[in-house]
Protein backbone atom coordinates (compact mmCIF):
# COMPACT_ATOMS: atom_id res chain seq x y z
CA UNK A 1 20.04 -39.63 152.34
CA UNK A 2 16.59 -38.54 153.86
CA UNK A 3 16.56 -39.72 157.42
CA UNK A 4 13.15 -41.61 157.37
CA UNK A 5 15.33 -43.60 153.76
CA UNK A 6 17.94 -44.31 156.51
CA UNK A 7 15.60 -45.59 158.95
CA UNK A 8 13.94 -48.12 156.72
CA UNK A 9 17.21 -49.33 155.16
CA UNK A 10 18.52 -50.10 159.02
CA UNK A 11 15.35 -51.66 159.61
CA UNK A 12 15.44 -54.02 156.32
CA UNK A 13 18.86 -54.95 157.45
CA UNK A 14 17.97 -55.71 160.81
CA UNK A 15 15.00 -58.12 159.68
CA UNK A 16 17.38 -59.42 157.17
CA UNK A 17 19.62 -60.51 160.15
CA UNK A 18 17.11 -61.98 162.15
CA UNK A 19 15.49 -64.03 159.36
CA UNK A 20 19.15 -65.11 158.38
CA UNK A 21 18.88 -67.21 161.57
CA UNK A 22 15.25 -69.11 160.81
CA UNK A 23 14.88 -72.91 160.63
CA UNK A 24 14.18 -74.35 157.19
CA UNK A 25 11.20 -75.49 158.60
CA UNK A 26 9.72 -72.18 160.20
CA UNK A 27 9.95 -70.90 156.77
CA UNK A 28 6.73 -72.70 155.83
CA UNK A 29 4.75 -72.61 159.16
CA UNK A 30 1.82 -70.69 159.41
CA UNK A 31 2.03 -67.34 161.60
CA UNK A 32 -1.50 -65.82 162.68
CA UNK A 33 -1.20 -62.69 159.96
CA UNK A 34 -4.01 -63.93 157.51
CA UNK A 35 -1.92 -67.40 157.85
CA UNK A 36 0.52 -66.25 156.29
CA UNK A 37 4.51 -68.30 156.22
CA UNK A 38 7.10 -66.09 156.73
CA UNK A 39 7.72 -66.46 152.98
CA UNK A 40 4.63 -65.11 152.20
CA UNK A 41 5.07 -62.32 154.75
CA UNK A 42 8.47 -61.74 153.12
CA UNK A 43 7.22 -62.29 149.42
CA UNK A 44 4.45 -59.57 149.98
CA UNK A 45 7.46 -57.27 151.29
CA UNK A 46 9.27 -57.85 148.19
CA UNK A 47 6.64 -57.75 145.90
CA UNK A 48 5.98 -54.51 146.57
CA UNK A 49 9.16 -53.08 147.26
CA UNK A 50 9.70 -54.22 143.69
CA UNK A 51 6.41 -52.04 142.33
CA UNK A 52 7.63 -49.17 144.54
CA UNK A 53 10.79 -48.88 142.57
CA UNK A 54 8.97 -48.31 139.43
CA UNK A 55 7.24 -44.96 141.38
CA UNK A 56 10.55 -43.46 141.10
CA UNK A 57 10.09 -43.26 137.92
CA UNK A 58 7.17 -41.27 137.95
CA UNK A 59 3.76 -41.46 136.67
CA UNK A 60 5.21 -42.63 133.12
CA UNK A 61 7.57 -45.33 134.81
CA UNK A 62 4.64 -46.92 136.94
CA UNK A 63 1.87 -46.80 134.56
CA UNK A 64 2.47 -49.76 133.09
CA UNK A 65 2.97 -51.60 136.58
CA UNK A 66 -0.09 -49.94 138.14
CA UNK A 67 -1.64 -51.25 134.80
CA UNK A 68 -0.18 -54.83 135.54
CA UNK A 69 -1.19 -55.48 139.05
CA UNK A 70 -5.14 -54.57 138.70
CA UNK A 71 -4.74 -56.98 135.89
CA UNK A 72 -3.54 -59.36 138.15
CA UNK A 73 -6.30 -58.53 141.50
CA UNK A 74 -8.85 -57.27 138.75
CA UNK A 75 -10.71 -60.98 139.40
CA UNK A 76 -10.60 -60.70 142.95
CA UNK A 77 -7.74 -63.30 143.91
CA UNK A 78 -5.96 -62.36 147.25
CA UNK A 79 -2.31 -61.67 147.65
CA UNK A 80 -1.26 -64.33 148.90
CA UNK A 81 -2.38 -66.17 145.89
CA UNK A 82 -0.89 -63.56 143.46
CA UNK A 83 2.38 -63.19 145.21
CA UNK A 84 2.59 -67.01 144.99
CA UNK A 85 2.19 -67.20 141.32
CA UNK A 86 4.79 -64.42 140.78
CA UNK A 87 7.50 -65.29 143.41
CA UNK A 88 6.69 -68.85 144.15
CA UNK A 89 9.90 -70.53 142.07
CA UNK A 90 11.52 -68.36 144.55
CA UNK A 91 13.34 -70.42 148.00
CA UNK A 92 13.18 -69.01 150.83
CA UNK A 93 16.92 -68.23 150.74
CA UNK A 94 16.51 -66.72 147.57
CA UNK A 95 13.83 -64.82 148.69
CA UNK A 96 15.78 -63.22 151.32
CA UNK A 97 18.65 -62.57 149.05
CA UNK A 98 16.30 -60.51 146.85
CA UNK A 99 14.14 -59.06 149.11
CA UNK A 100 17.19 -57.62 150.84
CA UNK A 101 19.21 -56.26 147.22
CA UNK A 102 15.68 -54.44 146.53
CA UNK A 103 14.81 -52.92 149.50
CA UNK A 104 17.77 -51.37 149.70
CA UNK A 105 18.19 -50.26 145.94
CA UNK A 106 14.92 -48.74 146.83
CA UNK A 107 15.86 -47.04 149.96
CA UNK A 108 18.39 -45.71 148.50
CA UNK A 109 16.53 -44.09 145.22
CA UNK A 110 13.78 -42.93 147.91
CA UNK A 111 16.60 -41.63 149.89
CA UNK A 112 18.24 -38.63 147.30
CA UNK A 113 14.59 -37.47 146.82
CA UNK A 114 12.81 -33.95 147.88
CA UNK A 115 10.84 -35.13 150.91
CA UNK A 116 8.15 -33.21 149.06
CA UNK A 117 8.39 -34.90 145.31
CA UNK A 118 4.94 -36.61 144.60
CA UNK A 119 5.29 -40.53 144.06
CA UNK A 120 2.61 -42.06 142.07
CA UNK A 121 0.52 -45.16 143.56
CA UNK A 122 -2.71 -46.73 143.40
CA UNK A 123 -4.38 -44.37 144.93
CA UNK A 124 -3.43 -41.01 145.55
CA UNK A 125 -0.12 -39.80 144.95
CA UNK A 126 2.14 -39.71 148.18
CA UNK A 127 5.45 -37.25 149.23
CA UNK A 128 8.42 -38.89 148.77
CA UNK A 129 9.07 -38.70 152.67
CA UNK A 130 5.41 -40.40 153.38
CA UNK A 131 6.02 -43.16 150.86
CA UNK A 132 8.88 -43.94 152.34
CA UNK A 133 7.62 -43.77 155.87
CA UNK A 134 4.74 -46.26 154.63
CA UNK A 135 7.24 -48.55 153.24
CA UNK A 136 9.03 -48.70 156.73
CA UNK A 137 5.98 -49.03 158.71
CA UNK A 138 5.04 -52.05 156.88
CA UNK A 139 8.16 -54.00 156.83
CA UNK A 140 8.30 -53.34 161.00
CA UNK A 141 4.62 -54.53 160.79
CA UNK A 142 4.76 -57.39 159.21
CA UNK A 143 7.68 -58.87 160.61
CA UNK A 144 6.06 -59.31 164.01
CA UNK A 145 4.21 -62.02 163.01
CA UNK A 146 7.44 -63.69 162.21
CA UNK A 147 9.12 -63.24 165.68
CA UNK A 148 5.70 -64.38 167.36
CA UNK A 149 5.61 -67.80 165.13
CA UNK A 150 9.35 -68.57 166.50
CA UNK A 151 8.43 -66.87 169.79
CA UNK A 152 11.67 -64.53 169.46
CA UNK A 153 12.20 -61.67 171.14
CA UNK A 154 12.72 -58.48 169.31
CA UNK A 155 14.72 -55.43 170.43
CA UNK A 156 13.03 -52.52 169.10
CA UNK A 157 14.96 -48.74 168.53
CA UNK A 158 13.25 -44.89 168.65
CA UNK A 159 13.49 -45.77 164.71
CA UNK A 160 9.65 -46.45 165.18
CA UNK A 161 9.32 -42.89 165.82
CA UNK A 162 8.48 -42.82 162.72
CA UNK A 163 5.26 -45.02 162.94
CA UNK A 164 4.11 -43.19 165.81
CA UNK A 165 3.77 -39.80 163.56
CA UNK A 166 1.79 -41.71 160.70
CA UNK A 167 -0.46 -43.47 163.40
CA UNK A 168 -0.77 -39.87 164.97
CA UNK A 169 -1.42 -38.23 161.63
CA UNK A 170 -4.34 -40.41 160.24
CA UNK A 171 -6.30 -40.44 163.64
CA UNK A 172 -9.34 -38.12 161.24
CA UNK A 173 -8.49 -40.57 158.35
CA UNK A 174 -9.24 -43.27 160.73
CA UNK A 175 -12.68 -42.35 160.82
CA UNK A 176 -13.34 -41.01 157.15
CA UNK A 177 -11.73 -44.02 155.90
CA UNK A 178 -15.04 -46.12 157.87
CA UNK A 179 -17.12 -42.72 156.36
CA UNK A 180 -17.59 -42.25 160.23
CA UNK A 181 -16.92 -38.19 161.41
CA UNK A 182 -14.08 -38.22 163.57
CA UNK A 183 -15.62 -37.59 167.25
CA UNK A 184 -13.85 -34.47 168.23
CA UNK A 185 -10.12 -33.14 168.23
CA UNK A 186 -7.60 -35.87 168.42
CA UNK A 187 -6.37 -36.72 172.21
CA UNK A 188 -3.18 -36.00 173.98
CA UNK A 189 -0.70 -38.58 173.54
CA UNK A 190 2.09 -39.14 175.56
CA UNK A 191 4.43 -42.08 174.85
CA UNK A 192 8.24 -43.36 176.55
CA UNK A 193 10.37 -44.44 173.30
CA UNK A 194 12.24 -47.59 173.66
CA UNK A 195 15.24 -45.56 174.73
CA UNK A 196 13.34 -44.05 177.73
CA UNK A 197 12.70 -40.60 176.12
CA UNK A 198 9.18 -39.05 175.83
CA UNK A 199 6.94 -38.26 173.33
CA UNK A 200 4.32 -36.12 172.75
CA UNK A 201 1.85 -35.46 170.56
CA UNK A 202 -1.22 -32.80 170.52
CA UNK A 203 -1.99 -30.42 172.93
CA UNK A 204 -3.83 -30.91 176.31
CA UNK A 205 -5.62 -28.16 176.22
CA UNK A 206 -7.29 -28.50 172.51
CA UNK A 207 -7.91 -32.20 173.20
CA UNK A 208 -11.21 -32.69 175.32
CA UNK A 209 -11.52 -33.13 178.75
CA UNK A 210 -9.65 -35.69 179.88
CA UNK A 211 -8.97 -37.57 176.38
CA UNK A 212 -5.01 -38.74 176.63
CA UNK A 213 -3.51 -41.67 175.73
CA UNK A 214 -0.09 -42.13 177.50
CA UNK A 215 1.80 -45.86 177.86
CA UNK A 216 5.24 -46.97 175.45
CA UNK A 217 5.54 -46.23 172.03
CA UNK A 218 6.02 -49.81 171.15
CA UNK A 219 2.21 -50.36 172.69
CA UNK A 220 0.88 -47.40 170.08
CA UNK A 221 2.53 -48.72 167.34
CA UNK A 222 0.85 -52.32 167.70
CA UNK A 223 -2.25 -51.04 167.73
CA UNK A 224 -2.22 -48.41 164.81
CA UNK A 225 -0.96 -50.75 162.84
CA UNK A 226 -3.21 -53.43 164.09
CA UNK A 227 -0.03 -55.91 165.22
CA UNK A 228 -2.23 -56.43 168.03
CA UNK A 229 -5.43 -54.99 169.79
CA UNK A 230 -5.33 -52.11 172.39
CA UNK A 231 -6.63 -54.49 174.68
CA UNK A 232 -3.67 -56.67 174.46
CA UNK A 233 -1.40 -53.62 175.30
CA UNK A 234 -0.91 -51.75 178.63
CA UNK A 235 -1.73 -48.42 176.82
CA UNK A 236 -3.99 -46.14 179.52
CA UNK A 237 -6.70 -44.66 177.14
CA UNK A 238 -8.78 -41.98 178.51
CA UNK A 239 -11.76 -40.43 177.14
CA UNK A 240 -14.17 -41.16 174.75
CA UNK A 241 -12.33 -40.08 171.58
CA UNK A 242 -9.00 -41.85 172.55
CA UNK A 243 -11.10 -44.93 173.15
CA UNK A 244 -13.06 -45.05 170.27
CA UNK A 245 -10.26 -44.25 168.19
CA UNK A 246 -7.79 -46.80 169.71
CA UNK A 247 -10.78 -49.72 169.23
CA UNK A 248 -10.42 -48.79 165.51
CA UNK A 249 -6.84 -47.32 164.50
CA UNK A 250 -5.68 -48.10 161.21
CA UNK A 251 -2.16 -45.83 160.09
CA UNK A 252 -2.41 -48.21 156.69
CA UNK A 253 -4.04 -47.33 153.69
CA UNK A 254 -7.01 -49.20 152.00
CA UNK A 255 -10.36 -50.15 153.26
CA UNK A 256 -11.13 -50.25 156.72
CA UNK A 257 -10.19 -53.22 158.41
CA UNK A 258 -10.94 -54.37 162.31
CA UNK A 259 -7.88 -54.93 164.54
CA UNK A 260 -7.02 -58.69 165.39
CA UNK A 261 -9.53 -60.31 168.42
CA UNK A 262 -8.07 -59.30 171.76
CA UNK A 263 -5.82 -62.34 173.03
CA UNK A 264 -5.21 -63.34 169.12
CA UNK A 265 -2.04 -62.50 168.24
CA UNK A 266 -0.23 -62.68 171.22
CA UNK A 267 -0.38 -66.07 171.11
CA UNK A 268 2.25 -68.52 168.89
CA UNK A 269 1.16 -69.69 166.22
């Protein structure tokens, strides 16, 4: 199995515990992701854990759900709304249940693939290795909000090692994506993993004067995947480049979108 397939199958399973041990109640509370519930955070999981599968098929196998879901957001409804109508007969237990038996059938398919087989998707088509880092980045994402709405604390493993590369990776797309040209080569980063090893990232001496960003890895994945502003982290940004780029990071495809108000999600919801 490819390691990053691994990685996000461990990480679906250790979600799957945690949410195992949620009140009834907290499953319809409002967390400060886009007020989302956790079932919503969990139903957008699924739902498209569910369209990824049909990537594996290839271009053939997904045209049809590609074809289905612009259908569905083609008048402009949000998610939330769309993964209600599709998923909403769903329980939260049965939710889980399913959300767990297709993440892993997924993992699994996405793990006996060449890292460098092309997976269709909305937009343009993604290595087997990066699709599958995506889908792992997203479920670690997204369940923050859930452990912040219950006020839980989460014990996090060198597993997001693998967010840290994406969010390291798309520092030019960052830019391009606003239609901004990145200001300069990317900084020096420098980051202690949650088991006390260091990472790094770039070279000193290619990255302008002075432009490093050093701090945990935890802190770096927050804010390139927009968990929670830089400002809410003790990263130490220096230089103009690792500044502006840390006020806008985005490892997540789509349009650009602003990271949360500083103070804003590290509050409960």
């Amino acid at each position: 199995m490819l390691p990053i397939a691994r990685d996000f199958q461990e990480e679906v399973a250790d979600l799957h515990a945690f949410l195992s041990t949620l009140e009834a109640e907290a499953w319809d509370r409002e967390t400060l992701f886009m007020d989302w519930t956790p079932w919503d955070v969990i139903a957008h999981l699924h739902f498209f854990d569910e369209v990824s599968l049909h990537c594996t098929d290839g271009e053939e196998g997904f045209k049809a759900k590609r074809k289905e879901l612009n259908a569905l957001m083609g008048d402009g409804r949000p998610m939330k709304v769309i993964q209600r109508e599709v998923l909403g007969h769903l329980s939260a237990e049965a939710l889980l249940t399913n959300w767990r038996a297709v993440a892993f059938d997924l993992s699994e398919k996405l793990g006996v693939l060449d890292p460098k087989a092309r997976l269709p998707w909305f937009g343009p088509d993604m290595g087997a290795s990066m699709f599958t880092t995506a889908r792992f980045m997203e479920t670690w994402a997204h369940a923050q909000a859930i452990y912040d709405l219950v006020g839980a604390e989460r014990t996090h493993s060198d597993r997001i090692r693998n967010i840290v590369a994406i969010g390291y990776r798309t520092f030019g797309w960052t830019f391009v994506n606003r239609k901004l040209d990145p200001p300069g080569p990317p900084p020096f980063v420098r980051l202690t993993a949650p088991s006390g090893e260091v990472w790094e990232y770039g070279d000193p001496g290619e990255a302008g004067p002075g432009e490093r960003i050093e701090g945990t890895a935890l802190d770096f994945c927050l804010t390139v995947t927009q968990v929670r502003n830089v400002k809410d982290t003790v990263l130490d940004v220096q230089g103009e480049v690792a500044k502006a780029w840390m006020d806008i990071a985005q490892c997540f495809a789509g349009p650009p979108i602003d990271p949360p108000a500083p103070g804003y999600r590290t509050r409960t919801a």
